[in-house]
N, C-alpha and C. Protein backbone atom coordinates (compact mmCIF):
# COMPACT_ATOMS: atom_id res chain seq x y z
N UNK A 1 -25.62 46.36 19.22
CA UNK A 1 -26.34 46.69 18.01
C UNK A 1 -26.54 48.20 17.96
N UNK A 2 -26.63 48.86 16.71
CA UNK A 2 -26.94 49.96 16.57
C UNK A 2 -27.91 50.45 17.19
N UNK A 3 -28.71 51.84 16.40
CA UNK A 3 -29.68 52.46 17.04
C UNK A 3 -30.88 52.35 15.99
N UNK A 4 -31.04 51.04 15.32
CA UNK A 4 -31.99 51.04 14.55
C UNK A 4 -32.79 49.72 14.69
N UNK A 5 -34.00 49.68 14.75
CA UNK A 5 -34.84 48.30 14.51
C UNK A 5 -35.06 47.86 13.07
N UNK A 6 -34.99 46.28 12.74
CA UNK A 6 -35.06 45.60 12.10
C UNK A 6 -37.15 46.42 11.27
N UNK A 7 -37.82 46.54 12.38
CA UNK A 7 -38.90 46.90 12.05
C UNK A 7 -38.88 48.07 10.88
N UNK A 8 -38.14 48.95 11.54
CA UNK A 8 -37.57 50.65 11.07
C UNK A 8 -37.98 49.96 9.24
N UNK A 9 -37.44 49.06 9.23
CA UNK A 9 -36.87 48.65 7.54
C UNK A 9 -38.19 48.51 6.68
N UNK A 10 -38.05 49.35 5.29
CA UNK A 10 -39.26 49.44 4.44
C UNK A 10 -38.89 49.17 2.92
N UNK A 11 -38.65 47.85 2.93
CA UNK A 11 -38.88 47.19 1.38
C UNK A 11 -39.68 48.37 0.47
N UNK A 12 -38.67 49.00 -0.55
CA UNK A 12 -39.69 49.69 -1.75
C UNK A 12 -40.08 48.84 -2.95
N UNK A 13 -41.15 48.49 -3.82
CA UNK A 13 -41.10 47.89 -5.00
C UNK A 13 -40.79 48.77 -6.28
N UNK A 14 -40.59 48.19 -6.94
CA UNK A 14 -39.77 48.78 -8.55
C UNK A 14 -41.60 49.37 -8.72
N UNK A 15 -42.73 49.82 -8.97
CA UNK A 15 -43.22 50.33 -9.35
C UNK A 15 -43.12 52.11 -8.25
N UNK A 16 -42.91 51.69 -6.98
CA UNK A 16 -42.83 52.77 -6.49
C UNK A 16 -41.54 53.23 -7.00
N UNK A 17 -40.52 53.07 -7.06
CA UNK A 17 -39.27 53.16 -7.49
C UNK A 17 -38.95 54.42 -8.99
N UNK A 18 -40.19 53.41 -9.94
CA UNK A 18 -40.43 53.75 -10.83
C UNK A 18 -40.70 55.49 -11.01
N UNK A 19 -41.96 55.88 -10.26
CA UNK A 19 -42.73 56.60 -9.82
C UNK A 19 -41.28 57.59 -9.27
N UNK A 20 -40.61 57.61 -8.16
CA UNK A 20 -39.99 58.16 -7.62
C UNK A 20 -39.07 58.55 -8.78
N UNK A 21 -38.57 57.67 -9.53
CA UNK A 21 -37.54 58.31 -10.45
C UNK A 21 -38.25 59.09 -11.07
N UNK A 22 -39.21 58.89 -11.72
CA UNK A 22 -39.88 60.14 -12.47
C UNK A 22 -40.07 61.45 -12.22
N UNK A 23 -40.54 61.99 -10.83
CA UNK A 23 -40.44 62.83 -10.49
C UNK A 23 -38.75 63.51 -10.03
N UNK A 24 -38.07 62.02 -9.45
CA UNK A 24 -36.41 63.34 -10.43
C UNK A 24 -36.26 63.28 -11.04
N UNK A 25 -36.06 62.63 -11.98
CA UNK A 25 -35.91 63.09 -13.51
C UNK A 25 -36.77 64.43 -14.05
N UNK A 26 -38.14 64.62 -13.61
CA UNK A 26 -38.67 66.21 -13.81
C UNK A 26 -37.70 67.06 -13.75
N UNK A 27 -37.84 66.79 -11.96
CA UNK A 27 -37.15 68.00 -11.73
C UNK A 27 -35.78 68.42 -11.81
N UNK A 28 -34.91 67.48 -12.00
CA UNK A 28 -33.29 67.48 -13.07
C UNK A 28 -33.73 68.16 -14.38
N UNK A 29 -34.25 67.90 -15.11
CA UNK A 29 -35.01 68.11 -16.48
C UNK A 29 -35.19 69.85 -16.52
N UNK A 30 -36.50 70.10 -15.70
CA UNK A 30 -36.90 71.16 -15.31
C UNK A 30 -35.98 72.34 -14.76
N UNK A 31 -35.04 71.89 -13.80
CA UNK A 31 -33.81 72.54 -13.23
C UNK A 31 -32.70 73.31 -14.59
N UNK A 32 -32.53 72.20 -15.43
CA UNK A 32 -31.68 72.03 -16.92
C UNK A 32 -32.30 73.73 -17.56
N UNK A 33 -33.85 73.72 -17.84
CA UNK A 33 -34.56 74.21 -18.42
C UNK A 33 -34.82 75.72 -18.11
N UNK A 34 -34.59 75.81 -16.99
CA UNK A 34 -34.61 76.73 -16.03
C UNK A 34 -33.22 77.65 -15.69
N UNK A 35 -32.12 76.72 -15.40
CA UNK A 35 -31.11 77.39 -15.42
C UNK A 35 -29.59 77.27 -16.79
N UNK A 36 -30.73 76.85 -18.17
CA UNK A 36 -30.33 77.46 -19.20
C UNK A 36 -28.70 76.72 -18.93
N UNK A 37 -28.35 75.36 -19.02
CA UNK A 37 -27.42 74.47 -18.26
C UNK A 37 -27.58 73.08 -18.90
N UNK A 38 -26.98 72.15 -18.68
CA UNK A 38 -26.81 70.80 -19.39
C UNK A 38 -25.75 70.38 -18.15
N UNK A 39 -26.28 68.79 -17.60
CA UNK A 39 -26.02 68.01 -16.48
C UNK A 39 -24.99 67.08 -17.85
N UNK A 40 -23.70 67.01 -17.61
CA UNK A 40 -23.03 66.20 -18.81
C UNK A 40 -21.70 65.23 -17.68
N UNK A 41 -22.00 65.06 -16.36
CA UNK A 41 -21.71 63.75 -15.86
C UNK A 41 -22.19 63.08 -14.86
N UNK A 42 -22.55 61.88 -14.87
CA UNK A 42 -23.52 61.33 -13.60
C UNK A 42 -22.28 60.06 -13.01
N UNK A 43 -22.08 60.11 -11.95
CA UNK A 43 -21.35 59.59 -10.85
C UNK A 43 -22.07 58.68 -9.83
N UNK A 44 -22.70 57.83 -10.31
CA UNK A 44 -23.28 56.95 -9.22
C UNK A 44 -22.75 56.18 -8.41
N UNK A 45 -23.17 56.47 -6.82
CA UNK A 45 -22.51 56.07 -5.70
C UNK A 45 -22.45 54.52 -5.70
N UNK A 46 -21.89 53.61 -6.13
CA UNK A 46 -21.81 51.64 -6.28
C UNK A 46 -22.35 51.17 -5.10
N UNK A 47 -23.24 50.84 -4.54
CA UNK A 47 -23.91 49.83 -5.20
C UNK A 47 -25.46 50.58 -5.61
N UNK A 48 -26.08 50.75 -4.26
CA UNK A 48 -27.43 51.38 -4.64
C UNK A 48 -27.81 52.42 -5.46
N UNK A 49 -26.74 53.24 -5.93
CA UNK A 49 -26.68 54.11 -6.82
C UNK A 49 -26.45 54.17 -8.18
N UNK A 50 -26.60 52.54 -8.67
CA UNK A 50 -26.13 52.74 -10.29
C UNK A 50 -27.42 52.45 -10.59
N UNK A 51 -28.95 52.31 -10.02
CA UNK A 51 -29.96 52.10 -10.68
C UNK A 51 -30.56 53.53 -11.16
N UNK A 52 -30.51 54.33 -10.23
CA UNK A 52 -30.69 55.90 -10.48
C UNK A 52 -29.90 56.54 -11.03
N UNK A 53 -28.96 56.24 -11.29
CA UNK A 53 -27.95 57.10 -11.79
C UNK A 53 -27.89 56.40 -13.59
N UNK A 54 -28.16 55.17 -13.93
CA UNK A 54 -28.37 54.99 -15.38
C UNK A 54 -29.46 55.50 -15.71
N UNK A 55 -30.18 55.26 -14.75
CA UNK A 55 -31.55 55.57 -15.61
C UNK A 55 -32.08 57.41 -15.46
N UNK A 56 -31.16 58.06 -14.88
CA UNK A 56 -30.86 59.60 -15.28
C UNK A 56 -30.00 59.85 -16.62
N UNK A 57 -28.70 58.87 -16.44
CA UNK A 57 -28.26 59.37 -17.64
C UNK A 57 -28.80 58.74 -19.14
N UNK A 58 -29.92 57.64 -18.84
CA UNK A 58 -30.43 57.39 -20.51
C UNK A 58 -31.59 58.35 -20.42
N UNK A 59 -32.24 58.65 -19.77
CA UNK A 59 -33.25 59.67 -19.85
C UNK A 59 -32.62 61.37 -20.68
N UNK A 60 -31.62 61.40 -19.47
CA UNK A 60 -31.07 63.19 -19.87
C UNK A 60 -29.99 62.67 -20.92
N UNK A 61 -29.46 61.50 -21.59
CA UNK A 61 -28.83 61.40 -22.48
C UNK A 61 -27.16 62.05 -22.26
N UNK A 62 -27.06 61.40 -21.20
CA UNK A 62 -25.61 61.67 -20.51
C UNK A 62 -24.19 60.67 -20.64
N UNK A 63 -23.30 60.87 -21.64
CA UNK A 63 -22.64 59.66 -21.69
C UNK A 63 -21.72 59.83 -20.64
N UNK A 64 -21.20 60.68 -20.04
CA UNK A 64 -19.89 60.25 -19.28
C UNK A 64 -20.23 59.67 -17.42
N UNK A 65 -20.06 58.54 -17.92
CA UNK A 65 -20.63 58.07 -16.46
C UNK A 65 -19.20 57.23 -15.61
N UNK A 66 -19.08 57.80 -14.21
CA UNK A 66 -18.21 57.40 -13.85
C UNK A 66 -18.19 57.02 -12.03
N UNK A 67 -19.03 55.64 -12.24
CA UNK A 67 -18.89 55.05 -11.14
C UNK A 67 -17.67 54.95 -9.94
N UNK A 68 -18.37 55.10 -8.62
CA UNK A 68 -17.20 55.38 -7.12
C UNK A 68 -17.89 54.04 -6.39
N UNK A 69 -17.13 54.02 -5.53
CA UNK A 69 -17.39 52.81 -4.62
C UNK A 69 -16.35 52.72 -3.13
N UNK A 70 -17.61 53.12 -1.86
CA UNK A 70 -16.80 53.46 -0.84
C UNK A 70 -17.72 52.84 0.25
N UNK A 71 -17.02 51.99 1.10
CA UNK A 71 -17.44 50.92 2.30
C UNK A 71 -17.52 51.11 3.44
N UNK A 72 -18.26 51.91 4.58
CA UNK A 72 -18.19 52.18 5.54
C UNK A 72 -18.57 51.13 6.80
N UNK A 73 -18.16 51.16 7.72
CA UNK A 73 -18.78 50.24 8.60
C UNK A 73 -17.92 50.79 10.04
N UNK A 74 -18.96 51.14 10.99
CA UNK A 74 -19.01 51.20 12.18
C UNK A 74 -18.23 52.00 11.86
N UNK A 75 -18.70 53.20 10.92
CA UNK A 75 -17.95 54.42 10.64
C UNK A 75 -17.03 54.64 10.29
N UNK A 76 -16.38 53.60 10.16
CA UNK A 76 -14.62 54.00 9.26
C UNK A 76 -15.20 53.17 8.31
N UNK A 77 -13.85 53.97 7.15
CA UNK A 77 -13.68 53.67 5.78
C UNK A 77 -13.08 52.54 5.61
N UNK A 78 -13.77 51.25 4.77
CA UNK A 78 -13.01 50.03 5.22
C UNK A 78 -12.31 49.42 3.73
N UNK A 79 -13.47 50.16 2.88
CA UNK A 79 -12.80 50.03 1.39
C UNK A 79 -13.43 50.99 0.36
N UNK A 80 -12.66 51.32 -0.78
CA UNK A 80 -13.31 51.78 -1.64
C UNK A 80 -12.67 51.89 -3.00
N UNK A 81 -12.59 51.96 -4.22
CA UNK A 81 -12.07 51.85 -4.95
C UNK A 81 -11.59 53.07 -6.03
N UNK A 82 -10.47 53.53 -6.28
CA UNK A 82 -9.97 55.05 -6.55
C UNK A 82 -10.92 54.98 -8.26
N UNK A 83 -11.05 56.40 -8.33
CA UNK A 83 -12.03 56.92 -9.48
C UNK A 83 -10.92 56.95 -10.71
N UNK A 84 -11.43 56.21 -11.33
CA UNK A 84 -11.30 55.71 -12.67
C UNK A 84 -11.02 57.05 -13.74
N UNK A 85 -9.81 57.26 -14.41
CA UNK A 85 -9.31 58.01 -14.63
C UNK A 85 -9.72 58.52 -16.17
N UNK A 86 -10.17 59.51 -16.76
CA UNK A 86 -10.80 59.99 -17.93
C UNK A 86 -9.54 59.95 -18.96
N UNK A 87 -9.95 59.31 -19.84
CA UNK A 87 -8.63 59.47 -21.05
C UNK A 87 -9.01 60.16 -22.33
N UNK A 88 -10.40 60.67 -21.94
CA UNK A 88 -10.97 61.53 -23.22
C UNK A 88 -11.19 63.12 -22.92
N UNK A 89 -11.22 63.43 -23.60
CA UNK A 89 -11.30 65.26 -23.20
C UNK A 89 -13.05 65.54 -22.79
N UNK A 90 -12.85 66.25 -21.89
CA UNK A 90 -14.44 66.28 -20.49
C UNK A 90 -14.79 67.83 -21.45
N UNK A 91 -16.02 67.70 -21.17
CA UNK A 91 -16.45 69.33 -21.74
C UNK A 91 -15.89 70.31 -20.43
N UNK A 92 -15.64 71.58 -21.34
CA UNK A 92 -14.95 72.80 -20.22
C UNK A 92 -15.68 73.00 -19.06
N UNK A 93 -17.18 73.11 -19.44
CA UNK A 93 -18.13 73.37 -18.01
C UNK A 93 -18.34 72.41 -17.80
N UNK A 94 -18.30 71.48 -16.88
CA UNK A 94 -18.54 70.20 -16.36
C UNK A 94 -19.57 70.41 -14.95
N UNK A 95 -20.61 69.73 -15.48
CA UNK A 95 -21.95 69.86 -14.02
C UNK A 95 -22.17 68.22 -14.03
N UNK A 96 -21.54 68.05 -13.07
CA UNK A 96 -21.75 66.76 -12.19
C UNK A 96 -23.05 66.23 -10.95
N UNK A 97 -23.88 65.54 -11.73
CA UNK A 97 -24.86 64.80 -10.54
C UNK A 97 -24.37 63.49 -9.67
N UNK A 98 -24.03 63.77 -8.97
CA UNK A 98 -23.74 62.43 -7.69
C UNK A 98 -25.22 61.72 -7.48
N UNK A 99 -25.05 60.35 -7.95
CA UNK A 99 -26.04 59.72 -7.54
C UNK A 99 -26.20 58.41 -7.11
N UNK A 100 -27.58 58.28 -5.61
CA UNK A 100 -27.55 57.82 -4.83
C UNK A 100 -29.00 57.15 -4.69
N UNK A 101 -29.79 56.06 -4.22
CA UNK A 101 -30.67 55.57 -4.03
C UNK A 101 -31.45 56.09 -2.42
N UNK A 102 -30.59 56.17 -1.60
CA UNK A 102 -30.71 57.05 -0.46
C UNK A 102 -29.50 57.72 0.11
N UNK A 103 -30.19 58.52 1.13
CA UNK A 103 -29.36 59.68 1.38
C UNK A 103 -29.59 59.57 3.08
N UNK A 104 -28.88 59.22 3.79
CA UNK A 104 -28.87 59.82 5.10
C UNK A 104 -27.99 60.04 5.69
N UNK A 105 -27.06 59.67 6.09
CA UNK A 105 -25.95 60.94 6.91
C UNK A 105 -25.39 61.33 5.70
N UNK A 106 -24.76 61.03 4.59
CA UNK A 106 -24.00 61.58 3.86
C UNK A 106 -22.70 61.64 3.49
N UNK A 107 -22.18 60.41 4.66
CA UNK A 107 -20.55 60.12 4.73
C UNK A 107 -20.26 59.64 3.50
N UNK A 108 -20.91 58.58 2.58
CA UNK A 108 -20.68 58.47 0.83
C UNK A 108 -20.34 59.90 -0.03
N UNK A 109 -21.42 60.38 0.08
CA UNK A 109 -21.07 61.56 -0.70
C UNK A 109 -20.12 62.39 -0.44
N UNK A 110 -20.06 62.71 0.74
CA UNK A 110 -19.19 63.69 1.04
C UNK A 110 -17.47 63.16 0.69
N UNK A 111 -17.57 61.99 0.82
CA UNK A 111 -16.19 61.23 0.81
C UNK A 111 -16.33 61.39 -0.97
N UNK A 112 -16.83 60.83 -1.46
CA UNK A 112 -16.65 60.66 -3.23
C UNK A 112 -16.99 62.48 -3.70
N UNK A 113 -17.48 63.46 -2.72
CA UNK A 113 -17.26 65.00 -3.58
C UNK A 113 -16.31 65.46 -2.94
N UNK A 114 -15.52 64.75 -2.16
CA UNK A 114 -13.89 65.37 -1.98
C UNK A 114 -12.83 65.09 -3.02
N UNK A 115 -13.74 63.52 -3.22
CA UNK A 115 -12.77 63.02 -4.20
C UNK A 115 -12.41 63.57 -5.91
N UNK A 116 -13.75 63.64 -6.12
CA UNK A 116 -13.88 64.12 -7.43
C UNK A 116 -13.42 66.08 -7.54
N UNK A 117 -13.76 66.90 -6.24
CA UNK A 117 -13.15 67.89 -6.56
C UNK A 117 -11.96 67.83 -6.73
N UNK A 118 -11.04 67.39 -6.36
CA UNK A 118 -9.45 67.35 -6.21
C UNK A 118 -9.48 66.32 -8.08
N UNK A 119 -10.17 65.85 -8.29
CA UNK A 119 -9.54 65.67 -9.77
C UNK A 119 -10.66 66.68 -10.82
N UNK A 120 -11.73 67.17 -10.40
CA UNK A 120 -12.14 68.18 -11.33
C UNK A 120 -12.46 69.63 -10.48
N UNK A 121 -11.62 70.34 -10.11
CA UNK A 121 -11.74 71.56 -9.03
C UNK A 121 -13.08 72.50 -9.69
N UNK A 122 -12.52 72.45 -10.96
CA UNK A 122 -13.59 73.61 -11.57
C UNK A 122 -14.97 72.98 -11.41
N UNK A 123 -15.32 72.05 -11.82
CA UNK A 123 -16.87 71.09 -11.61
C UNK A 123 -17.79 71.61 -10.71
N UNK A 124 -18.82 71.95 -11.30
CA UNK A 124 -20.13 72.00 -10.48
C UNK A 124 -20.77 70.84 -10.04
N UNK A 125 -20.99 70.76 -8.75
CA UNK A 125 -21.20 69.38 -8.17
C UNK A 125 -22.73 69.51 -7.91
N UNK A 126 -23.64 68.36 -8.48
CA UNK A 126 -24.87 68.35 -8.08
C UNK A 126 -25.98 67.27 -6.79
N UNK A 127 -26.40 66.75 -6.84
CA UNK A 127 -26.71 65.43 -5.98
C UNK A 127 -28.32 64.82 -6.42
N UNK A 128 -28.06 63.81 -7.32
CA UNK A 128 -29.95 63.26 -7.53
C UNK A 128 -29.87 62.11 -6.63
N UNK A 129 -30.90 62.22 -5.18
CA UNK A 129 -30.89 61.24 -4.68
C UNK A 129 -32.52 60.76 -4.78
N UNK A 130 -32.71 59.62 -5.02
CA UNK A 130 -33.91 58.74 -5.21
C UNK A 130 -34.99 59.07 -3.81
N UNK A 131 -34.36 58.86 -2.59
CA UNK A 131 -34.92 58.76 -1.54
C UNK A 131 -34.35 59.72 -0.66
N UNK A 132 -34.76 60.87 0.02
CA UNK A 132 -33.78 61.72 0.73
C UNK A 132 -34.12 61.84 2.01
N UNK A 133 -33.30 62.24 3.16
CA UNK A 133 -33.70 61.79 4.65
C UNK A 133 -34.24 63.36 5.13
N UNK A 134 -35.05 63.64 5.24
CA UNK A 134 -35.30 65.01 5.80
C UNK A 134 -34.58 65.89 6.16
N UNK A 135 -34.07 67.21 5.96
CA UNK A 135 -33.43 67.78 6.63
C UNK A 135 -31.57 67.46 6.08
N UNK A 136 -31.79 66.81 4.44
CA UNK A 136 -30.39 66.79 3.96
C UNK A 136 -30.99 67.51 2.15
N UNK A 137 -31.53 68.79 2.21
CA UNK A 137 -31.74 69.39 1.18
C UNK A 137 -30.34 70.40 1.29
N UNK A 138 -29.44 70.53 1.80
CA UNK A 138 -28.57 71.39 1.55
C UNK A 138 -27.08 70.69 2.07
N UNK A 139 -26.05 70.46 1.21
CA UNK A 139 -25.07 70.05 1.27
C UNK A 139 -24.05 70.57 0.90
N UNK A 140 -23.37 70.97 2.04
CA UNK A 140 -21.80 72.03 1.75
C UNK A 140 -21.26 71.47 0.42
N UNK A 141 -20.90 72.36 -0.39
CA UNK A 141 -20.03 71.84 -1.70
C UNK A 141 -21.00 71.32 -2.79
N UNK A 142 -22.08 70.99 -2.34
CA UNK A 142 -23.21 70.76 -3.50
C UNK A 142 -24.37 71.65 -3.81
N UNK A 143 -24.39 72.21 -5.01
CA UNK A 143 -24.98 73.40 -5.66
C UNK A 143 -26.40 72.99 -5.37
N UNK A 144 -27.00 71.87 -5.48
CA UNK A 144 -28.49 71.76 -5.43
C UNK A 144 -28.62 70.19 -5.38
N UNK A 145 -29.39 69.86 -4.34
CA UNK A 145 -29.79 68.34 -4.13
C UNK A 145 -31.30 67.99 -4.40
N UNK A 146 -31.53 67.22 -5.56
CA UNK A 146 -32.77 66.77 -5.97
C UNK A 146 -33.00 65.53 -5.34
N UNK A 147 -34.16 65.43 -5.02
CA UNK A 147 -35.12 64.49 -4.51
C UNK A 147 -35.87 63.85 -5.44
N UNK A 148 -36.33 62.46 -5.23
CA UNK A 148 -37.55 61.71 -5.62
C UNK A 148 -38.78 61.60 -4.62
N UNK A 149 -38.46 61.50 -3.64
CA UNK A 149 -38.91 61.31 -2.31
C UNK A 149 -38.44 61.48 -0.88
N UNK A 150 -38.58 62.27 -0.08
CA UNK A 150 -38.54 62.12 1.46
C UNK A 150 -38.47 60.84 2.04
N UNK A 151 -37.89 60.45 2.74
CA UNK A 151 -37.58 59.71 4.06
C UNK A 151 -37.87 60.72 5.01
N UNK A 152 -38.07 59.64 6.13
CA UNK A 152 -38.12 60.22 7.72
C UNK A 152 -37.44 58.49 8.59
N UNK A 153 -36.54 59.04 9.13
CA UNK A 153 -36.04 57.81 9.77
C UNK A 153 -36.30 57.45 11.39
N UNK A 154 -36.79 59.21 12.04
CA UNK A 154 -36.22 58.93 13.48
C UNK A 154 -37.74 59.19 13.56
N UNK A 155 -38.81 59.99 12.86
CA UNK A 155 -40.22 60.17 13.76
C UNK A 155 -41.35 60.04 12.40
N UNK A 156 -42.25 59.36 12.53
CA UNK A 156 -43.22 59.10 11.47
C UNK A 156 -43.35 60.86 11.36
N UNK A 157 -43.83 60.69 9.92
CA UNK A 157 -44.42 61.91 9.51
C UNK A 157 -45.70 61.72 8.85
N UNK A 158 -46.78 62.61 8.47
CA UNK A 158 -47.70 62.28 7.67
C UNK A 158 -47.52 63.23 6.30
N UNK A 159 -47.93 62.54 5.07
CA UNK A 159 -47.86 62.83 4.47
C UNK A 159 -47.10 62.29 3.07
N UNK A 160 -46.44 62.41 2.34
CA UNK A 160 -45.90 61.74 1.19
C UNK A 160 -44.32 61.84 1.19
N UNK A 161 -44.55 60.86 2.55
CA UNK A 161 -42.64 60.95 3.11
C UNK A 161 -43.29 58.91 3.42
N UNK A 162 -41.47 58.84 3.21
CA UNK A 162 -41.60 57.13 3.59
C UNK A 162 -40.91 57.07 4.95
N UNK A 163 -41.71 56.59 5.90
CA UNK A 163 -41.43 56.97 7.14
C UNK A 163 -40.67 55.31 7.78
N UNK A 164 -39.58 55.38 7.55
CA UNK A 164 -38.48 54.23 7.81
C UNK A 164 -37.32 54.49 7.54
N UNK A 165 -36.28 53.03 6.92
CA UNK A 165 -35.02 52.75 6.80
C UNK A 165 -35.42 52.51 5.52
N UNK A 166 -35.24 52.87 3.98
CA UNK A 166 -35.21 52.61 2.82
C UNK A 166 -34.52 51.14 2.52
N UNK A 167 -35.09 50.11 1.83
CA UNK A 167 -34.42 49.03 1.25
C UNK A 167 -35.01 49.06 -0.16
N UNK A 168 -34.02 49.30 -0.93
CA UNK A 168 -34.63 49.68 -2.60
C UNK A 168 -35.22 48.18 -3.31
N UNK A 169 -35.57 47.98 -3.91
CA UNK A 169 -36.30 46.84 -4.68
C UNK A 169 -35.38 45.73 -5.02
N UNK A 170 -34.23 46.04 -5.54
CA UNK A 170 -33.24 45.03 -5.91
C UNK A 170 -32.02 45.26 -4.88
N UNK A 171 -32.85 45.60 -3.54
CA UNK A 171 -32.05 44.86 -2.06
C UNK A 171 -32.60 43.73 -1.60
N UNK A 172 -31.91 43.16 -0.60
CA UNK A 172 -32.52 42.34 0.56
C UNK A 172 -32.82 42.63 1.41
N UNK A 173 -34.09 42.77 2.16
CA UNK A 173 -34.04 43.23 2.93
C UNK A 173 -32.98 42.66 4.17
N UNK A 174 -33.28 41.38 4.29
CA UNK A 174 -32.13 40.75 5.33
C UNK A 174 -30.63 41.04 5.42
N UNK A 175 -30.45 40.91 4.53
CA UNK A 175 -28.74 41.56 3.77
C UNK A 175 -28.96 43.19 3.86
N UNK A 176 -29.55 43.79 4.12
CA UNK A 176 -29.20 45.12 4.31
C UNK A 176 -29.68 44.56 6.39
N UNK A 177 -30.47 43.97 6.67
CA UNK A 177 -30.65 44.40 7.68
C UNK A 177 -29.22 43.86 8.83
N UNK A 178 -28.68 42.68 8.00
CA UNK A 178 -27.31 42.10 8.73
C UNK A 178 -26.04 43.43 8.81
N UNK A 179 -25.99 44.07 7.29
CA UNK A 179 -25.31 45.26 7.53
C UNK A 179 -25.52 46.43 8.27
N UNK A 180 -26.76 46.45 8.68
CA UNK A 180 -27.27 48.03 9.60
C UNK A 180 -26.71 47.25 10.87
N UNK A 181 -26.25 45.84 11.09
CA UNK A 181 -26.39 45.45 12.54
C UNK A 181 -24.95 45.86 12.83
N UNK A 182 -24.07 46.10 11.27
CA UNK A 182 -22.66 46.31 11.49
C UNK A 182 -22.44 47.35 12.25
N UNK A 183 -23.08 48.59 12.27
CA UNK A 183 -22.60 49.73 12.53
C UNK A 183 -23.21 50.14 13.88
């Protein structure tokens, strides 16, 4: 078995959820406002990532949404499905948010912002993650990573960090905890 306890695991409910999106959505919003800019594609990572990632783009009013989907287990890539090809003309400046429900090592993202640079090179790549693991506010190749909330996975913290293994509201916890046993 891995290096994680079944205990580690912290069921979130859709009102905390709620709450958490709000405050990214601010600060996406605020960021927009600030750097005089418009976020015009959201890329949510499949599965845990299409709840945050719709509900960024009906908020910021983002139509081009273009779901990835990539399967890791016991660290190799076991499946994933190639990015769905644009048949409409993309605006010239293209600022892309990658989005994710949590964030901890980063092997998703990094795998789906290799992918998407090689089909949009010019693209500014962004990252709204719901739940973020401490110490992943800066990501090679990504201009700026927004948060809803802190994680802490390896040492409690105090304060307004969720100090566990994230299981989002419309997980299982059991079904995520059979898959953490994969790796």
């Amino acid at each position: 078995m891995g290096m994680y306890k079944k205990e580690q695991l912290v069921q979130i409910t859709y009102e905390r959820f709620g709450k958490n999106m709000d405050v990214l959505t601010q600060k996406i919003t605020d960021y927009q406002t600030e750097n005089n800019m418009k976020f015009n594609m959201v890329v949510p990572l499949l599965r845990s990532g299409a709840f945050p990632a719709f509900h960024i783009a009906a908020r910021l009013e983002i139509k081009n949404i273009i779901p990835v989907y990539y399967m890791y287990q016991n660290g190799k890539l076991i499946d994933r499905i190639e990015i769905p090809k644009i048949t409409y003309a993309l605006p010239e400046e293209l600022n892309v948010l990658i989005c994710d429900a949590c964030l901890t090592s980063g092997t998703t993202l990094k795998s789906a912002l290799a992918d998407l640079k090689s089909l949009y090179p010019t693209a500014k790549f962004y990252a709204a993650i719901t739940w973020l693991e401490i110490g992943h506010d800066s990501i090679p190749g990504i201009e700026k990573v927004f948060s809803g909330a802190y994680t802490s996975e390896k040492e409690p913290i105090v304060g307004d960090v969720i100090n566990g293994l994230v299981v989002a509201p419309w997980e299982d916890l059991e079904v995520d905890w059979n898959e953490i046993k994969g790796y």
